[in-house]
N, C-alpha and C. Protein backbone atom coordinates (compact mmCIF):
# COMPACT_ATOMS: atom_id res chain seq x y z
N UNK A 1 197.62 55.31 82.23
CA UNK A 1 198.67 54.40 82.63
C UNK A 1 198.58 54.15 84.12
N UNK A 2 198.54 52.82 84.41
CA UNK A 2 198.66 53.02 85.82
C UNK A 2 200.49 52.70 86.47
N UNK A 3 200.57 52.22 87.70
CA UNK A 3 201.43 52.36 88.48
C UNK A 3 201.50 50.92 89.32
N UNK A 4 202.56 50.35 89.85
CA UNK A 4 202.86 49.14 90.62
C UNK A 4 203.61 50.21 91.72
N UNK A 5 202.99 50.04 92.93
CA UNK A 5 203.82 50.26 94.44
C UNK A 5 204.04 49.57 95.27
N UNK A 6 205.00 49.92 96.05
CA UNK A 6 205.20 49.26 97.41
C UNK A 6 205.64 49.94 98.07
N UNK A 7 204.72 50.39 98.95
CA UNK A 7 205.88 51.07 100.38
C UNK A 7 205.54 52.61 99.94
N UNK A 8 204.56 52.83 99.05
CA UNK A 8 204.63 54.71 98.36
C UNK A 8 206.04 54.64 97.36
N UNK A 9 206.08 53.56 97.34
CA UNK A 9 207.27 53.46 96.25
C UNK A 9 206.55 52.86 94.91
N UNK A 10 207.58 54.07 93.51
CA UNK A 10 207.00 53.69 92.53
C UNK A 10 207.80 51.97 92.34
N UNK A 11 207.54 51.18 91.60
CA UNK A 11 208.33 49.89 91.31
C UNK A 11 208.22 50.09 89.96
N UNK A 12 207.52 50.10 88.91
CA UNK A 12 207.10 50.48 87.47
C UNK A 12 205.71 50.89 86.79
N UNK A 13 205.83 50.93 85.36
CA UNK A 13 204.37 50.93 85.00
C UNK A 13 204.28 49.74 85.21
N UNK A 14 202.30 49.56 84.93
CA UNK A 14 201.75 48.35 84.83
C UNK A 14 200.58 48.53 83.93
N UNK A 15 200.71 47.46 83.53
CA UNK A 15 199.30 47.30 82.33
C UNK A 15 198.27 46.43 83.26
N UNK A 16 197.06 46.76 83.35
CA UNK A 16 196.51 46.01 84.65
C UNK A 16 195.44 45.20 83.37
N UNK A 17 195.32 44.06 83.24
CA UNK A 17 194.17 43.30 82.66
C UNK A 17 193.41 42.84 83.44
N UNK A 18 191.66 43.55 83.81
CA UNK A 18 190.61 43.00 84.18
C UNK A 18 189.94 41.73 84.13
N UNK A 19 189.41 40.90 85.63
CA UNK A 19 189.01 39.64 85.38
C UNK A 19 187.87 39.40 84.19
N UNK A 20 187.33 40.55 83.61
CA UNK A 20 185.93 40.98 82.21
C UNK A 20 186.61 39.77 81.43
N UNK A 21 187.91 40.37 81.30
CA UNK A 21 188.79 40.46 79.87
C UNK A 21 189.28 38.96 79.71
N UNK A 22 187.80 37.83 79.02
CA UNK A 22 188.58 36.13 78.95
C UNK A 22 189.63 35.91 77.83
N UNK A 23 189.88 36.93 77.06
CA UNK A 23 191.13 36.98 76.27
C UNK A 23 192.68 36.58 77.35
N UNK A 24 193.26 35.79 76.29
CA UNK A 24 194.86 35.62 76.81
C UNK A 24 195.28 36.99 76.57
N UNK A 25 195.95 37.67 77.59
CA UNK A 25 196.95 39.20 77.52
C UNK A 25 198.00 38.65 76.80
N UNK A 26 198.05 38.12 75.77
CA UNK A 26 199.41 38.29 74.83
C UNK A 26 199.74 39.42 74.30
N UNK A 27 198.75 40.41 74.03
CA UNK A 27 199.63 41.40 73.68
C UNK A 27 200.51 42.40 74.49
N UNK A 28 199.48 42.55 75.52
CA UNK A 28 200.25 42.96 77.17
C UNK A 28 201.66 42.52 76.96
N UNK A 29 201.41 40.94 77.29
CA UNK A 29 203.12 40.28 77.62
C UNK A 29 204.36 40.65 76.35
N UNK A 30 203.78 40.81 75.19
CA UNK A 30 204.72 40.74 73.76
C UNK A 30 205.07 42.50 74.29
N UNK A 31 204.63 43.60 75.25
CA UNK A 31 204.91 44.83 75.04
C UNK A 31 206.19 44.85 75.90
N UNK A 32 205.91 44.00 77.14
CA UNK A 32 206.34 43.89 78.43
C UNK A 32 207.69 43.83 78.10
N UNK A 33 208.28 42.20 76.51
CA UNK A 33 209.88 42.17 76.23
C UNK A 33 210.35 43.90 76.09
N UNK A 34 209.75 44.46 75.31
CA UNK A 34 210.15 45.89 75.30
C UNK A 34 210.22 47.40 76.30
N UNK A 35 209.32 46.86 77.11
CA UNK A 35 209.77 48.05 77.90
C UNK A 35 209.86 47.13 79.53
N UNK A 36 209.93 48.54 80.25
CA UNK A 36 210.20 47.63 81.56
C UNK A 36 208.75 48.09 82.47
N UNK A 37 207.77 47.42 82.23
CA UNK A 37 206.67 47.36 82.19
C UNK A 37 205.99 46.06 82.72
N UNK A 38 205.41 46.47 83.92
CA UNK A 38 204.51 44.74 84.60
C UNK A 38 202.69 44.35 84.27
N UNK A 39 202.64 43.41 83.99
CA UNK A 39 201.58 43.32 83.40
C UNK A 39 200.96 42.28 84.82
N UNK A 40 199.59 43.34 85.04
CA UNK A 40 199.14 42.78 86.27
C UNK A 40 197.59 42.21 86.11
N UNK A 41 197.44 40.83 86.03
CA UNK A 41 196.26 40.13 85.87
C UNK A 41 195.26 40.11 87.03
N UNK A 42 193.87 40.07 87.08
CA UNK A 42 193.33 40.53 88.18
C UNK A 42 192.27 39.41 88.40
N UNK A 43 192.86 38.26 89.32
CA UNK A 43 191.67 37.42 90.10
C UNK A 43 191.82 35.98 88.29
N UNK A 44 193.08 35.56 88.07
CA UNK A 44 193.61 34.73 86.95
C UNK A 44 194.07 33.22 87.72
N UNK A 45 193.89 32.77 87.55
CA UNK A 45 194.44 31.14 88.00
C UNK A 45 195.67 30.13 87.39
N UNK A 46 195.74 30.55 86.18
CA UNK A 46 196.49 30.16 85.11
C UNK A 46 197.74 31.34 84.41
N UNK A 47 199.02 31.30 84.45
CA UNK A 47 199.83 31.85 83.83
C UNK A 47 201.28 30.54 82.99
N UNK A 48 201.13 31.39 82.04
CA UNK A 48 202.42 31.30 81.03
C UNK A 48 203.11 32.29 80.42
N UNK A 49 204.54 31.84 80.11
CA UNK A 49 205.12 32.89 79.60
C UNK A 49 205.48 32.48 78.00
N UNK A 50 204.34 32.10 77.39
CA UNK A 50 204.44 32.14 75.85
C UNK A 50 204.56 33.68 75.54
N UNK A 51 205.05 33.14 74.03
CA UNK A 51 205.72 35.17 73.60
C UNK A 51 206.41 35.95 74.15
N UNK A 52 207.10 35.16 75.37
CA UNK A 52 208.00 36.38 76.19
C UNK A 52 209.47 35.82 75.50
N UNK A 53 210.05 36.55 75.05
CA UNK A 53 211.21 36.54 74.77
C UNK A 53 212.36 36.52 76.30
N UNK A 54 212.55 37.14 77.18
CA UNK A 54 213.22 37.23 78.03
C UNK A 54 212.37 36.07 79.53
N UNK A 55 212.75 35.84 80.39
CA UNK A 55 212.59 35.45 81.65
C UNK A 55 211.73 36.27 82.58
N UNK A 56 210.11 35.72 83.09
CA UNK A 56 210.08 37.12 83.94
C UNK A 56 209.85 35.97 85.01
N UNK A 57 209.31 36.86 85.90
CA UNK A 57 209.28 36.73 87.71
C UNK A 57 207.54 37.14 87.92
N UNK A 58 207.14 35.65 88.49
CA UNK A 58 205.51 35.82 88.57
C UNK A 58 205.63 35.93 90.03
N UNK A 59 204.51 37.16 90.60
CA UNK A 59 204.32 37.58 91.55
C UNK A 59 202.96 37.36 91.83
N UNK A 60 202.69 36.19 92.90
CA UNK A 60 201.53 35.56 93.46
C UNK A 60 200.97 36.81 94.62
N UNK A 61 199.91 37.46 94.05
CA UNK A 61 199.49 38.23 95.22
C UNK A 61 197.81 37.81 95.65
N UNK A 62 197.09 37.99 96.83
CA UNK A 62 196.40 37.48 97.75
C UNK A 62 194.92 38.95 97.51
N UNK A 63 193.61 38.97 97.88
CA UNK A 63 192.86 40.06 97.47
C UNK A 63 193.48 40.96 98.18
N UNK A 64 193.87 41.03 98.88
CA UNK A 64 194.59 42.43 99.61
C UNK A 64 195.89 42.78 98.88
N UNK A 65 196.43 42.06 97.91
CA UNK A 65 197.64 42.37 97.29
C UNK A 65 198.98 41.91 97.91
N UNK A 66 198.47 41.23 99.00
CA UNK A 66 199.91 40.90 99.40
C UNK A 66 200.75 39.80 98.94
N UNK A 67 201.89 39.81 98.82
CA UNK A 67 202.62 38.59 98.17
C UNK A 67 202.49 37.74 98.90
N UNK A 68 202.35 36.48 97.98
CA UNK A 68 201.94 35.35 98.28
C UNK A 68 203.54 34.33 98.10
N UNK A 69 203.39 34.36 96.96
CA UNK A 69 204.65 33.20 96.12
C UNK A 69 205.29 34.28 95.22
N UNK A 70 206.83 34.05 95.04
CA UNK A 70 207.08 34.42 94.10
C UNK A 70 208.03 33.64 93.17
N UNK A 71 207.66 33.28 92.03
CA UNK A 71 208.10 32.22 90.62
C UNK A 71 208.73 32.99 90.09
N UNK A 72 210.10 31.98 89.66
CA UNK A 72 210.53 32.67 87.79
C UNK A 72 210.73 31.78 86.91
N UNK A 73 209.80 31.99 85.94
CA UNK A 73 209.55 31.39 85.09
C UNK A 73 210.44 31.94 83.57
N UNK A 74 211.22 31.06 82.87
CA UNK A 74 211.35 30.63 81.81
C UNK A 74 210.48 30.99 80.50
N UNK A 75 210.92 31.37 79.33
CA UNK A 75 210.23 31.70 78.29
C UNK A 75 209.51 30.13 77.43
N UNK A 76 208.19 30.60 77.37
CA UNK A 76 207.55 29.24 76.72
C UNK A 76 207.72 27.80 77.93
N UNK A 77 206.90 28.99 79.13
CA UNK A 77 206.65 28.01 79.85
C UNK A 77 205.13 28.00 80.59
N UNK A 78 204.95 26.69 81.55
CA UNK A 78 203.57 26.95 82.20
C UNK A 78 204.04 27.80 83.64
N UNK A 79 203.36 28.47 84.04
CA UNK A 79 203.51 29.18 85.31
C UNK A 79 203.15 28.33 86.43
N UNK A 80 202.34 27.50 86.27
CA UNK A 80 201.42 26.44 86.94
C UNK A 80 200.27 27.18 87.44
N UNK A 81 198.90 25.93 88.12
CA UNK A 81 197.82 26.64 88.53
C UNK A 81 197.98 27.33 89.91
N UNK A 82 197.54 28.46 90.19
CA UNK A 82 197.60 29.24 91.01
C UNK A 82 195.97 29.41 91.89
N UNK A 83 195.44 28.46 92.88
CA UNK A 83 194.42 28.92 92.74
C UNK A 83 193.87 30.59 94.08
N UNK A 84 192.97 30.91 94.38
CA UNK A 84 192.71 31.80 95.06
C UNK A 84 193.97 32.87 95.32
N UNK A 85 194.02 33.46 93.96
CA UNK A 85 194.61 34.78 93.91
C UNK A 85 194.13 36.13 93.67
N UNK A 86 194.28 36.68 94.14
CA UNK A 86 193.83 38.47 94.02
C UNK A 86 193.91 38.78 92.41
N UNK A 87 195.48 38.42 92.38
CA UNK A 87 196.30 39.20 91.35
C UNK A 87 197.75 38.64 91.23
N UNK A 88 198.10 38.08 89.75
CA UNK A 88 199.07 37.69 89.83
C UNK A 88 200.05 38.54 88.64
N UNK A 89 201.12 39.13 88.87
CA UNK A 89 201.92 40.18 88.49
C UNK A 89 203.08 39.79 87.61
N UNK A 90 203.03 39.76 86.55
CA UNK A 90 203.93 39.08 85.84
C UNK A 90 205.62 40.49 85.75
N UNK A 91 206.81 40.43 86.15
CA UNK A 91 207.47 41.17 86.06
C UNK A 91 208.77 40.68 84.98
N UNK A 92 209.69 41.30 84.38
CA UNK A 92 210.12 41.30 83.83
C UNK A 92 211.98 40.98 84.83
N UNK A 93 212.21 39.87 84.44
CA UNK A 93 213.66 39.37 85.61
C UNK A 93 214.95 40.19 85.53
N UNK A 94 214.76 40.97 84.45
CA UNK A 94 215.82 41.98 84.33
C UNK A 94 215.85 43.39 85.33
N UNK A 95 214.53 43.70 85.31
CA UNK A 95 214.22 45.09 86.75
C UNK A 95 213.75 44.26 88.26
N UNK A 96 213.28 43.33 88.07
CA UNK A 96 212.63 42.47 89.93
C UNK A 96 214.06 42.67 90.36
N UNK A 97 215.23 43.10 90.35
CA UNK A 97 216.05 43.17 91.40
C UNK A 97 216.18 44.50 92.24
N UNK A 98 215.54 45.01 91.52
CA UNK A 98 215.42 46.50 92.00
C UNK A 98 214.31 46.55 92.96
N UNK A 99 213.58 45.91 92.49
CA UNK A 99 211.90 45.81 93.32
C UNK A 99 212.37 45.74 94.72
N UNK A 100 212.91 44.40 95.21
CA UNK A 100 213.42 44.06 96.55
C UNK A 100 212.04 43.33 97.48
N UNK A 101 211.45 42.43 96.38
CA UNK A 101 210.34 41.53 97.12
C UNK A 101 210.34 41.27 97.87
N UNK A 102 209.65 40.44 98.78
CA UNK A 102 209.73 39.50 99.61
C UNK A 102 208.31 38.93 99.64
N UNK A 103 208.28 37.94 100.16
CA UNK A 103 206.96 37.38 100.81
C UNK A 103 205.79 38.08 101.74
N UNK A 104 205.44 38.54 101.60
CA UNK A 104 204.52 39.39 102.73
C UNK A 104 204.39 40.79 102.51
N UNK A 105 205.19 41.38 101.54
CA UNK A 105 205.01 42.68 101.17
C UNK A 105 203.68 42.94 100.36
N UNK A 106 203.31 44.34 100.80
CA UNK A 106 201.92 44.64 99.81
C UNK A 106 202.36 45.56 98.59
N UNK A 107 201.16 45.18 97.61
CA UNK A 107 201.76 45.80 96.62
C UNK A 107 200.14 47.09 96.87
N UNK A 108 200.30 47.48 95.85
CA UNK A 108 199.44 48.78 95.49
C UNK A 108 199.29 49.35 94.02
N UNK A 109 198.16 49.38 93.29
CA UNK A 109 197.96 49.65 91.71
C UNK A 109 197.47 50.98 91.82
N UNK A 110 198.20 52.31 91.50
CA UNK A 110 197.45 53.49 91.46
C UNK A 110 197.08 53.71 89.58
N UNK A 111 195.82 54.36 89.42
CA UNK A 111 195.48 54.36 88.12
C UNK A 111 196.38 55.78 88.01
């Protein structure tokens, strides 16, 4: 299992999907309605939130991980194209208030 940080702070799990992997992470996202769990895509251009039952919060991060943009997107929607991203972090809008984002913060994936 890995880990989403900021700051040496835990923020949640994360399911990290590799740029290998040209499969859509739907199953990732269908786990994500159930737990409070971020599913973190690695070096992706394209997001949607088909199969998400709830609202999440897309987190635009940069190769160094730093936040870039941050979206909330709507269930059974397009995320829009995102291009030259590190990693874009799909979170769940019910826990991102806890997170305490901002623009410029780095994140960190410990395995």
């Amino acid at each position: 299992m890995s880990w989403l940080l900021k700051d040496a702070t835990v923020l949640s799990s994360a399911a990290v999907i590799p740029p290998e992997r040209h499969l859509a992470p739907w199953s990732q996202i269908r786990r994500m309605d159930d737990e409070d769990q971020s599913v973190v895509m690695m070096k992706r251009h394209l997001v949607h939130s088909f199969f998400c039952r709830t609202p999440v919060v897309i987190v635009v991060c940069d190769a160094q991980m730093f936040v870039v943009a941050l979206r909330s997107l709507r269930p059974n929607r397009f995320g829009g194209l995102v291009l030259k991203s590190g990693a874009i972090v799909m979170v769940p809008a019910r826990i991102v208030s806890n997170f305490d984002l901002h623009v410029g913060d780095q994140l960190e994936i410990k395995l």
